[in-house]
PDB file of N, CA and C in Angstrom:
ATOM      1  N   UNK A   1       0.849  -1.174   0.000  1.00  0.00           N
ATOM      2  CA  UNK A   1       0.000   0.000   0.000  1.00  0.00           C
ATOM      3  C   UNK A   1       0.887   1.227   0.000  1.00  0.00           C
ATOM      4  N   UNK A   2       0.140   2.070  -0.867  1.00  0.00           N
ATOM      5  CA  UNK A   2       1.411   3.366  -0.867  1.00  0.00           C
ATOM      6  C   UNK A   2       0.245   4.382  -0.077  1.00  0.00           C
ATOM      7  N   UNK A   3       1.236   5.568  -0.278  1.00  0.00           N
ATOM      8  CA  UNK A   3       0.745   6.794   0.163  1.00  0.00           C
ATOM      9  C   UNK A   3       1.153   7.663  -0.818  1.00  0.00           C
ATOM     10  N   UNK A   4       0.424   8.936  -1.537  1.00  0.00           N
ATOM     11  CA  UNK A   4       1.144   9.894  -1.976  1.00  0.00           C
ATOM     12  C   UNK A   4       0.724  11.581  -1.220  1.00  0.00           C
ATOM     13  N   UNK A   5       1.876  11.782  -1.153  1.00  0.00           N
ATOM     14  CA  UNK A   5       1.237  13.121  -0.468  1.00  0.00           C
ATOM     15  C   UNK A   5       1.399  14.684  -1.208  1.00  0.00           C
ATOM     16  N   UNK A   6       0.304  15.210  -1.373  1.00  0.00           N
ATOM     17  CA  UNK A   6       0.309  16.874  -2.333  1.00  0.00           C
ATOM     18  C   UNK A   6      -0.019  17.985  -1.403  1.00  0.00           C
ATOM     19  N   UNK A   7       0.926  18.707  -1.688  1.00  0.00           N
ATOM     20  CA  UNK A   7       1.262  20.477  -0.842  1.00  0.00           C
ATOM     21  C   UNK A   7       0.212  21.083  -1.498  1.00  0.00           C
ATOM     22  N   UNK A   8      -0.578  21.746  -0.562  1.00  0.00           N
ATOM     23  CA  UNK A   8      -1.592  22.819  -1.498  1.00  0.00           C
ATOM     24  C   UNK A   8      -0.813  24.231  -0.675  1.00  0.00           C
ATOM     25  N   UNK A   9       0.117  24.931  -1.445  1.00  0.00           N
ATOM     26  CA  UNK A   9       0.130  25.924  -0.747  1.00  0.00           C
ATOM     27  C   UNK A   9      -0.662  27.178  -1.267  1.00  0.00           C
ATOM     28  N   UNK A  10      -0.252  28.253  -0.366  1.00  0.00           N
ATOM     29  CA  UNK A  10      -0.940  29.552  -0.946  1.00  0.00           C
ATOM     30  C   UNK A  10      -0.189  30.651  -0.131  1.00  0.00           C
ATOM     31  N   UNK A  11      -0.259  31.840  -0.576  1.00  0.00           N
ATOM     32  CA  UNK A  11       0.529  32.872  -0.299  1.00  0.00           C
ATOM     33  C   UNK A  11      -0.677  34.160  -0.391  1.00  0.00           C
ATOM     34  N   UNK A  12      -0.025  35.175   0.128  1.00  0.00           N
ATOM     35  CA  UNK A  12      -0.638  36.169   0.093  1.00  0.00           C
ATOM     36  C   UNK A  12      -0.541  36.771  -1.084  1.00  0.00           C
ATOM     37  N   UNK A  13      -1.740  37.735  -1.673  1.00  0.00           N
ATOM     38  CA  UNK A  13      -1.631  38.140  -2.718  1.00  0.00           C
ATOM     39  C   UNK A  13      -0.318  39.186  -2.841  1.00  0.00           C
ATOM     40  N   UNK A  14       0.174  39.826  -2.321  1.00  0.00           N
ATOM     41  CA  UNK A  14       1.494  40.420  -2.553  1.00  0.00           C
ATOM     42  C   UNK A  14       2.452  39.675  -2.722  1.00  0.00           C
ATOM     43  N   UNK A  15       2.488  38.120  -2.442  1.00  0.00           N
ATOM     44  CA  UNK A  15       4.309  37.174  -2.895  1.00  0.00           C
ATOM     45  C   UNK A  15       4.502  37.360  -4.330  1.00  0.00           C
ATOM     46  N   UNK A  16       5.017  37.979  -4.445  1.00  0.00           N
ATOM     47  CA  UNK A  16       6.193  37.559  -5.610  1.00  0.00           C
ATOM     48  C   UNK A  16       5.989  36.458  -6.337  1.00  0.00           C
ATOM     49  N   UNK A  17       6.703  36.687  -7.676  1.00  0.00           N
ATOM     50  CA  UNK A  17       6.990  35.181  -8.101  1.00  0.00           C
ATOM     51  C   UNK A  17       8.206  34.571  -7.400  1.00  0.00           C
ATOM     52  N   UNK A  18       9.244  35.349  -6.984  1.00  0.00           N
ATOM     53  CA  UNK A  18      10.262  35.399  -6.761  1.00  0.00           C
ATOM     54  C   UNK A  18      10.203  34.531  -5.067  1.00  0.00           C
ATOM     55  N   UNK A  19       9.431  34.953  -4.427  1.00  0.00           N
ATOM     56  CA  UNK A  19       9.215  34.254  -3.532  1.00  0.00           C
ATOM     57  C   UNK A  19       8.460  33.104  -3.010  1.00  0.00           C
ATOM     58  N   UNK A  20       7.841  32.644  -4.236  1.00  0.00           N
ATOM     59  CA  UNK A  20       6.684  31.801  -4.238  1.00  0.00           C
ATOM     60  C   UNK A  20       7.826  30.442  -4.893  1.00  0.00           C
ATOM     61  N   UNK A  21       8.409  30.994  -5.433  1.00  0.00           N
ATOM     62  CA  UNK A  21       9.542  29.831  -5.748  1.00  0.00           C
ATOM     63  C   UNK A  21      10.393  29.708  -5.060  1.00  0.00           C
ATOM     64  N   UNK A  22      11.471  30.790  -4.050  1.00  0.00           N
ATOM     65  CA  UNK A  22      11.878  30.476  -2.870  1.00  0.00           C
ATOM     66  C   UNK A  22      10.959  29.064  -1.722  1.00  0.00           C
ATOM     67  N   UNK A  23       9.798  29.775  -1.489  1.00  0.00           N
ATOM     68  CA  UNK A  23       8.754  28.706  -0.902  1.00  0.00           C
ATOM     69  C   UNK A  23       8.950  27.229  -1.427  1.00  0.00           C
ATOM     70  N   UNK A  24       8.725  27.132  -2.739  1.00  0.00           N
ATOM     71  CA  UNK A  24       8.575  25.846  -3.281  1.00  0.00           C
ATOM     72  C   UNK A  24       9.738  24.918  -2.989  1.00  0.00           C
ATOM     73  N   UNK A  25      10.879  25.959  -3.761  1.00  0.00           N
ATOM     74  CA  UNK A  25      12.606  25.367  -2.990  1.00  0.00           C
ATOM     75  C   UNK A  25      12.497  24.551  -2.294  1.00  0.00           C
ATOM     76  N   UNK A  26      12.701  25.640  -0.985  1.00  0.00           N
ATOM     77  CA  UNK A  26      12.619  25.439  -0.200  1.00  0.00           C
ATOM     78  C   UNK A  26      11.462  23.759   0.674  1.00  0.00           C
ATOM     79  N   UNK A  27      10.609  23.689   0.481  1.00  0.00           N
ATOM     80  CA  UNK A  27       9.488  22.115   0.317  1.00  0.00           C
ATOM     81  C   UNK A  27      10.513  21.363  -0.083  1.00  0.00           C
ATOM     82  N   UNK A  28      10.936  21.463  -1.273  1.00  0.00           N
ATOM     83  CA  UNK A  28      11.585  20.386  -1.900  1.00  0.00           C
ATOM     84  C   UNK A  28      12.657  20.050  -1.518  1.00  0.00           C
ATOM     85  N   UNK A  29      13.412  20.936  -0.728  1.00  0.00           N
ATOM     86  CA  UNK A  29      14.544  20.600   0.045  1.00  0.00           C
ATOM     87  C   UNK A  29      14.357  19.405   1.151  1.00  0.00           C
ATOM     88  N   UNK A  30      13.204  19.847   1.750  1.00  0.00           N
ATOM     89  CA  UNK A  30      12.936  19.058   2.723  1.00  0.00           C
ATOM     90  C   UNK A  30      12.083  17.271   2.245  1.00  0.00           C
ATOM     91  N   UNK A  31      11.961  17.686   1.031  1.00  0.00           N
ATOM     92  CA  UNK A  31      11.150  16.406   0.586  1.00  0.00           C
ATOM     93  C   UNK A  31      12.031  15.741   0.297  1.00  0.00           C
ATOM     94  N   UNK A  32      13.559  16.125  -0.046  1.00  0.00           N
ATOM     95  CA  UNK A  32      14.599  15.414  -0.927  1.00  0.00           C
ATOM     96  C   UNK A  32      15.638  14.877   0.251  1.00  0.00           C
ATOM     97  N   UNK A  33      15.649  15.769   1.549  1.00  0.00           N
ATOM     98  CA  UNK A  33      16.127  15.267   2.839  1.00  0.00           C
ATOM     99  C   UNK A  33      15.432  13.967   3.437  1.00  0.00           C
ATOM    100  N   UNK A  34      13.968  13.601   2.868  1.00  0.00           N
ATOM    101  CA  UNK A  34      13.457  12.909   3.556  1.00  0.00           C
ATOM    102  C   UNK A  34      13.320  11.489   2.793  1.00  0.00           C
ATOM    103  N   UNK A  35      13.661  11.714   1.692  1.00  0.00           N
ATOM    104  CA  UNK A  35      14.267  10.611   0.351  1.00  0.00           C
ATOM    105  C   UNK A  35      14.976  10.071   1.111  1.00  0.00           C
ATOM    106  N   UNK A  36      16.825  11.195   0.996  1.00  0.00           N
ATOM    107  CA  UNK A  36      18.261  10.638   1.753  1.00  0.00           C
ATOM    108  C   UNK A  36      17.943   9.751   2.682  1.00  0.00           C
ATOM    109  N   UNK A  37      16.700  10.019   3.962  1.00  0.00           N
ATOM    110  CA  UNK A  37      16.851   9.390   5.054  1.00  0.00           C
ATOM    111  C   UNK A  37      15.708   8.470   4.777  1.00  0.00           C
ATOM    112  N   UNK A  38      14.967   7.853   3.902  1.00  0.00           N
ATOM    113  CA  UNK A  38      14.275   6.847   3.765  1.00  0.00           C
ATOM    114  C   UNK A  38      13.045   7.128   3.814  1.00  0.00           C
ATOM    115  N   UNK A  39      12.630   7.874   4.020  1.00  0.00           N
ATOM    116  CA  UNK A  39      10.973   8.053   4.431  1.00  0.00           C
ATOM    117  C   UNK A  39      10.422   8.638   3.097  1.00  0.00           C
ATOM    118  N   UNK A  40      10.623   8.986   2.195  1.00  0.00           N
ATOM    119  CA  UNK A  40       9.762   9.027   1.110  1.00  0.00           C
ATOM    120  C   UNK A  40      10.620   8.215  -0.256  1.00  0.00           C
ATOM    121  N   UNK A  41       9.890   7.475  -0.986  1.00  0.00           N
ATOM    122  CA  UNK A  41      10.474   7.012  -2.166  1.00  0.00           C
ATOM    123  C   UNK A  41      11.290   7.525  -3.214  1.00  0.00           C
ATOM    124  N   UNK A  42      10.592   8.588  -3.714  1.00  0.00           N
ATOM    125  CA  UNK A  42      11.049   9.717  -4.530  1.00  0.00           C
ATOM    126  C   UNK A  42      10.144  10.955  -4.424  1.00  0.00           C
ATOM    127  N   UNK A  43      11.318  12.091  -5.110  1.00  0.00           N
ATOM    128  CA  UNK A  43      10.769  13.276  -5.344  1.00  0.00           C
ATOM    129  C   UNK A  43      11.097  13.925  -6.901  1.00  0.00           C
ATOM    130  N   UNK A  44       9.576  14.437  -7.036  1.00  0.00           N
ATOM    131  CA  UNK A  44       9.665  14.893  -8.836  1.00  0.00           C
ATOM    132  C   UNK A  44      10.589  16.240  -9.071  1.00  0.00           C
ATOM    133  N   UNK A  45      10.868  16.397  -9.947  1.00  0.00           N
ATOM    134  CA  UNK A  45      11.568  17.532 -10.145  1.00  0.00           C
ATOM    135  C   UNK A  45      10.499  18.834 -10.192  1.00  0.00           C
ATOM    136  N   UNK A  46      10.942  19.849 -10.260  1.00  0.00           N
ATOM    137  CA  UNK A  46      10.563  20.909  -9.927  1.00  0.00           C
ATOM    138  C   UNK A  46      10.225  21.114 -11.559  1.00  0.00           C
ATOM    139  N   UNK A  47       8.868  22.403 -11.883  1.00  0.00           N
ATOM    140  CA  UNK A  47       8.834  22.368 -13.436  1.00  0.00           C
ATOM    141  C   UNK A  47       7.578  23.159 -13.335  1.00  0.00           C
ATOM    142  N   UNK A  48       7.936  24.340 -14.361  1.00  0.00           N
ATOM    143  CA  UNK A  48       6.485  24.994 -15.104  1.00  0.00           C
ATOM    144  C   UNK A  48       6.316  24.487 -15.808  1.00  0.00           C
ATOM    145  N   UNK A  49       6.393  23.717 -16.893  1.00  0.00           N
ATOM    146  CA  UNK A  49       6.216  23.699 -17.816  1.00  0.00           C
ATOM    147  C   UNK A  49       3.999  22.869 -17.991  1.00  0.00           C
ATOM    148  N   UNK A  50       3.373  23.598 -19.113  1.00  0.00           N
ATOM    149  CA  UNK A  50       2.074  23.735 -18.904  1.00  0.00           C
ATOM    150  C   UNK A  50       1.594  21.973 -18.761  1.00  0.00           C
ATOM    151  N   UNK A  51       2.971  20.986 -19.892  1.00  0.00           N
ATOM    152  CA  UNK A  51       2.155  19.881 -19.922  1.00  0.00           C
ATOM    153  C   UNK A  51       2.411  18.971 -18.600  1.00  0.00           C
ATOM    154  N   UNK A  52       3.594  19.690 -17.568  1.00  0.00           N
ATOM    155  CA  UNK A  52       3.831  18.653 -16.226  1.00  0.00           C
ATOM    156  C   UNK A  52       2.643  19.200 -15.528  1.00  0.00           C
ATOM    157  N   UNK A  53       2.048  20.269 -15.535  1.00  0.00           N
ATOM    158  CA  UNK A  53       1.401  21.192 -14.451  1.00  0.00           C
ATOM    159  C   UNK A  53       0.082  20.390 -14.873  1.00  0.00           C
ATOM    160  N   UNK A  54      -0.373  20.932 -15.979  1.00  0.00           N
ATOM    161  CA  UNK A  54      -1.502  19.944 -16.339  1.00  0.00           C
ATOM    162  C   UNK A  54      -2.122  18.415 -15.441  1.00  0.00           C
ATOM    163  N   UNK A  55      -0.649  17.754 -15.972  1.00  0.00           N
ATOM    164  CA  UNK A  55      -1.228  16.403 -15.407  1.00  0.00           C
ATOM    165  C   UNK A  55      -0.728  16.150 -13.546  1.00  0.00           C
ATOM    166  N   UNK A  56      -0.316  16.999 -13.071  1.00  0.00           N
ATOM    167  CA  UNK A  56       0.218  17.014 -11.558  1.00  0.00           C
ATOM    168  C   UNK A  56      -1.037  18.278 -10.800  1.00  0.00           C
ATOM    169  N   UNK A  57      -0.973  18.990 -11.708  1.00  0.00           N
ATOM    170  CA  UNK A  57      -1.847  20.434 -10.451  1.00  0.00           C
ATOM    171  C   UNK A  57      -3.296  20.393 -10.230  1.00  0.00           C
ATOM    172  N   UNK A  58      -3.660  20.171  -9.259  1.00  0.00           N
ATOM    173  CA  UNK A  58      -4.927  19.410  -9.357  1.00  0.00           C
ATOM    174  C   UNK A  58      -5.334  20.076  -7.663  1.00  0.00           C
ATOM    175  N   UNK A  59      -6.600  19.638  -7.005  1.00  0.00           N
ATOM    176  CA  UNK A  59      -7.080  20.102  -5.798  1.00  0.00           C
ATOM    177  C   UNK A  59      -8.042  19.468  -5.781  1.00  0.00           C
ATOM    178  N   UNK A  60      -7.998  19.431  -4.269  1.00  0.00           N
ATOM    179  CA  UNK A  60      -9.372  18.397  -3.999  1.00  0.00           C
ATOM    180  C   UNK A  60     -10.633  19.181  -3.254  1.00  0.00           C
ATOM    181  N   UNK A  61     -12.017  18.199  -3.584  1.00  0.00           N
ATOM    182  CA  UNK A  61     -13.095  18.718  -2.828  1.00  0.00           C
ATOM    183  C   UNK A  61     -13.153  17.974  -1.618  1.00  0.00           C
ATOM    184  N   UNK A  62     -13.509  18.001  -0.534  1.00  0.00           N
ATOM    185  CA  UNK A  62     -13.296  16.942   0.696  1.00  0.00           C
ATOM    186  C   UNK A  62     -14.162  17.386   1.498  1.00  0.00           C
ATOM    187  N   UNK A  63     -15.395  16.366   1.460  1.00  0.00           N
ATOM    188  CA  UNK A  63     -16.591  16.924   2.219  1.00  0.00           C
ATOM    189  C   UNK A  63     -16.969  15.799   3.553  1.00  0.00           C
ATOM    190  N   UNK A  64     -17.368  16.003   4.348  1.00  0.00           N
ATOM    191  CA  UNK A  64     -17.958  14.838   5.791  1.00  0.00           C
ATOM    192  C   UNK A  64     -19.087  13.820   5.006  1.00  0.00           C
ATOM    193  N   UNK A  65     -18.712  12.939   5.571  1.00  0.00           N
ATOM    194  CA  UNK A  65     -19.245  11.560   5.223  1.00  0.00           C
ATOM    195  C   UNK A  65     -20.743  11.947   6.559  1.00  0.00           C
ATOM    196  N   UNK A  66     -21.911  12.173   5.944  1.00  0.00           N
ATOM    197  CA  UNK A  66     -22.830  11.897   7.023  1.00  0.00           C
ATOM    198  C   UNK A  66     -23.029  11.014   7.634  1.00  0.00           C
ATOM    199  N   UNK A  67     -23.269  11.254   8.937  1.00  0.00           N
ATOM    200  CA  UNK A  67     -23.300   9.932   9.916  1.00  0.00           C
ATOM    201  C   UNK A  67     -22.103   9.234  10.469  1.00  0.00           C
ATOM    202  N   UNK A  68     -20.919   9.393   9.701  1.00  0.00           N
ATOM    203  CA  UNK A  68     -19.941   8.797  10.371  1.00  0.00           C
ATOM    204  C   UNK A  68     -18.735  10.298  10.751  1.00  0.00           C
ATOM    205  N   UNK A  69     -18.559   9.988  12.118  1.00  0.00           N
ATOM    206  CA  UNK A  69     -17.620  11.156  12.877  1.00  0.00           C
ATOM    207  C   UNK A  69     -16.224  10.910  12.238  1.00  0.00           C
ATOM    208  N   UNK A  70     -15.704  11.862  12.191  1.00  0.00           N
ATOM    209  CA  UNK A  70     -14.338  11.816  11.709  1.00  0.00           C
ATOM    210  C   UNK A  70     -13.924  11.468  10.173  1.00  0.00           C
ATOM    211  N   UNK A  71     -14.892  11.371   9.270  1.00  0.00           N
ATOM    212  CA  UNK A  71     -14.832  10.747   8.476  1.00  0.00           C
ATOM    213  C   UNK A  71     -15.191  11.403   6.641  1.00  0.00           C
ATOM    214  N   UNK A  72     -14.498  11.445   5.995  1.00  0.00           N
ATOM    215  CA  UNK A  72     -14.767  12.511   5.041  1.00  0.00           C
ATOM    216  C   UNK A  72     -14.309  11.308   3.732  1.00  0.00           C
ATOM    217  N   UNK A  73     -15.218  11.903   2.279  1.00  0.00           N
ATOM    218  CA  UNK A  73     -14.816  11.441   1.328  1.00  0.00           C
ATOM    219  C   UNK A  73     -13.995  12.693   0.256  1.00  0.00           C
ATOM    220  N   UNK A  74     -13.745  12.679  -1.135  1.00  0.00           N
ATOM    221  CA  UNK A  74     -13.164  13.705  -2.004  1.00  0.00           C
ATOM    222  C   UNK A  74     -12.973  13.243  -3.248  1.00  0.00           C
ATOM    223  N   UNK A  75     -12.975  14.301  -4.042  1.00  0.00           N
ATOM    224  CA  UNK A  75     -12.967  13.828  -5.447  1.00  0.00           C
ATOM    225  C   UNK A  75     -11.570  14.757  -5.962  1.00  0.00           C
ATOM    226  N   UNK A  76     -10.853  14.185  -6.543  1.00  0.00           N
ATOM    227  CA  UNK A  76      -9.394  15.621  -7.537  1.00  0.00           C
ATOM    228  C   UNK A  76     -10.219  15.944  -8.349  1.00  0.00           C
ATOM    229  N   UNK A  77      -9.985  17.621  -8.357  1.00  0.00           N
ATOM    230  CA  UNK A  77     -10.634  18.257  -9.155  1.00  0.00           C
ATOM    231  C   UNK A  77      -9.492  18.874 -10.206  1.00  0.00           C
ATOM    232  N   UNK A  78      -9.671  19.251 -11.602  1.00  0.00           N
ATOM    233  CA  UNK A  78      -8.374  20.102 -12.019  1.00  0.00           C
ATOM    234  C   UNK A  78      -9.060  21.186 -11.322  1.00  0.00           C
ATOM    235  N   UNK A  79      -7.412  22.194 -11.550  1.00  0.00           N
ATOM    236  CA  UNK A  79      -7.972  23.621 -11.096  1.00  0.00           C
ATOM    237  C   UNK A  79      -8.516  24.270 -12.561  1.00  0.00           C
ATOM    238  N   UNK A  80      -9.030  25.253 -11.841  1.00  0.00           N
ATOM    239  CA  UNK A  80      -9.943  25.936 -13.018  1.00  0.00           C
ATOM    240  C   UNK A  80      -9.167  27.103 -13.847  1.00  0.00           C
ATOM    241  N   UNK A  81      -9.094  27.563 -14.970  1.00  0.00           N
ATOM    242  CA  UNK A  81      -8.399  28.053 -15.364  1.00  0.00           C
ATOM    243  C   UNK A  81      -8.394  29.789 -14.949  1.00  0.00           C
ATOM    244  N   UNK A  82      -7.530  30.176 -15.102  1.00  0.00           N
ATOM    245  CA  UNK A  82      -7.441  31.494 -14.321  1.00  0.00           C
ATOM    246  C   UNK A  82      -7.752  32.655 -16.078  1.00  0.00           C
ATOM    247  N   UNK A  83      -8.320  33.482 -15.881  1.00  0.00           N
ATOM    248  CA  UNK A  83      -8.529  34.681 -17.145  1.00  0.00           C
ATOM    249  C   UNK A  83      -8.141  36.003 -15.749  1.00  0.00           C
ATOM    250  N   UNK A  84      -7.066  36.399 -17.058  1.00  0.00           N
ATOM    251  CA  UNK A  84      -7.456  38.201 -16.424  1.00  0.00           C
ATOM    252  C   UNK A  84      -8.027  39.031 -17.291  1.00  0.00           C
ATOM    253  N   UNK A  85      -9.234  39.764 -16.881  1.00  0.00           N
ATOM    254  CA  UNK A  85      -9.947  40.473 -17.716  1.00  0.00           C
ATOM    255  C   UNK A  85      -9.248  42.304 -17.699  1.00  0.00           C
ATOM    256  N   UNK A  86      -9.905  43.013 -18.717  1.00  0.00           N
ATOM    257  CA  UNK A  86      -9.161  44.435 -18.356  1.00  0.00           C
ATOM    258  C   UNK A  86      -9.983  44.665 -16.994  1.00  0.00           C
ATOM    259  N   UNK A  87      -9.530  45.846 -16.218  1.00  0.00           N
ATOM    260  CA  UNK A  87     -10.454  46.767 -15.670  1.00  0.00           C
ATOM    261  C   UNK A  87     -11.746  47.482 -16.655  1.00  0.00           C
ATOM    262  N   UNK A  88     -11.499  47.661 -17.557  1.00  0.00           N
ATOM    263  CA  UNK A  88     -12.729  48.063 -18.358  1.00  0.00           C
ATOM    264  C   UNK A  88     -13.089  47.390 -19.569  1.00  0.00           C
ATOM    265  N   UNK A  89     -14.445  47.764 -19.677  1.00  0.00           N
ATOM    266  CA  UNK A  89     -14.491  46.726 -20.725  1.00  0.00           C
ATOM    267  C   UNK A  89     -16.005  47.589 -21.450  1.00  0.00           C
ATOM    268  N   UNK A  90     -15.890  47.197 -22.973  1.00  0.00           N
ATOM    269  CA  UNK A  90     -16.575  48.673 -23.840  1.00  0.00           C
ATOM    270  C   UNK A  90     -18.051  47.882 -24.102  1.00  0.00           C
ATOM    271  N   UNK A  91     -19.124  48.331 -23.861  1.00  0.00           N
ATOM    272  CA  UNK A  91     -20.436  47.659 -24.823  1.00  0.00           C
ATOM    273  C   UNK A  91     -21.214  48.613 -24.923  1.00  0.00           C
ATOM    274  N   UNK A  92     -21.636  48.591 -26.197  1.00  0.00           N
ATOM    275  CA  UNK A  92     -22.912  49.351 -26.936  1.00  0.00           C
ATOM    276  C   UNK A  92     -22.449  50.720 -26.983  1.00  0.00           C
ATOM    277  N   UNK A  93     -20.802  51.288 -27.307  1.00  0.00           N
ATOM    278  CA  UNK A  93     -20.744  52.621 -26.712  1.00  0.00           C
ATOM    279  C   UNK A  93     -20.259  53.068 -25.718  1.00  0.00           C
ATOM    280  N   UNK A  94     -20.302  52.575 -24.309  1.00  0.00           N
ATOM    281  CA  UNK A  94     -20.584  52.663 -23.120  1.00  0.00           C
ATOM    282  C   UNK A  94     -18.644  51.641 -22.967  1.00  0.00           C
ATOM    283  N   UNK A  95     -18.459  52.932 -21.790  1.00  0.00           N
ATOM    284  CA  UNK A  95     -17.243  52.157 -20.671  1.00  0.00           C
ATOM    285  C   UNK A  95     -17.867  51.778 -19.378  1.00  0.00           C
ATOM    286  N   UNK A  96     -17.617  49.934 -19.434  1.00  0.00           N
ATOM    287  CA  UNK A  96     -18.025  49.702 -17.618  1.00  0.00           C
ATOM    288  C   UNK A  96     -16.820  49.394 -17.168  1.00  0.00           C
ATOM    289  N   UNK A  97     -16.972  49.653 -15.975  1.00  0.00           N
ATOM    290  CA  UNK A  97     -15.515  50.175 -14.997  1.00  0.00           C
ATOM    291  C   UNK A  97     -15.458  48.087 -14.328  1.00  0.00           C
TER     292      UNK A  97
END
């Protein structure tokens, strides 16, 4: 029987990219210390790239199992894709803010 285990982190909206990858590093340091000393099998390499993210970046829903205490089920969800829209945007004539 295995185990796999996934970091959901999050940062405040002011981190950086610059520091959001310090963060990550940093995880992986400790995931790759814990390789050396036996307790995890392996660790993946680090990677933007859209087609590793794709099939790795994912989040779960995790809701209580009614009736039973302590006890929850979940489904992986992908994440949803992110759009940035302008601040304004033109129809019929008309600027909406």
């Amino acid at each position: 029987m295995g185990l796999t285990v996934h970091f959901k982190l999050a940062a405040p909206a002011d981190c950086s990219a610059a520091q959001a990858k310090r963060l990550v590093e940093s995880m992986r340091r400790v995931a790759l210390r814990f390789q050396r000393e036996g307790l995890v099998d392996r660790v993946l390499p680090m990677s933007s790239e859209a087609t590793t993210l794709r099939r790795f970046a994912r989040d779960w829903l995790i809701l209580p199992v009614p009736g039973e205490e302590n006890t929850s089920t979940g489904v992986e969800v992908r994440p949803a894709v992110l759009l940035r829209h302008p601040r304004r945007s033109h129809f019929e004539d008309q600027t909406l803010a």
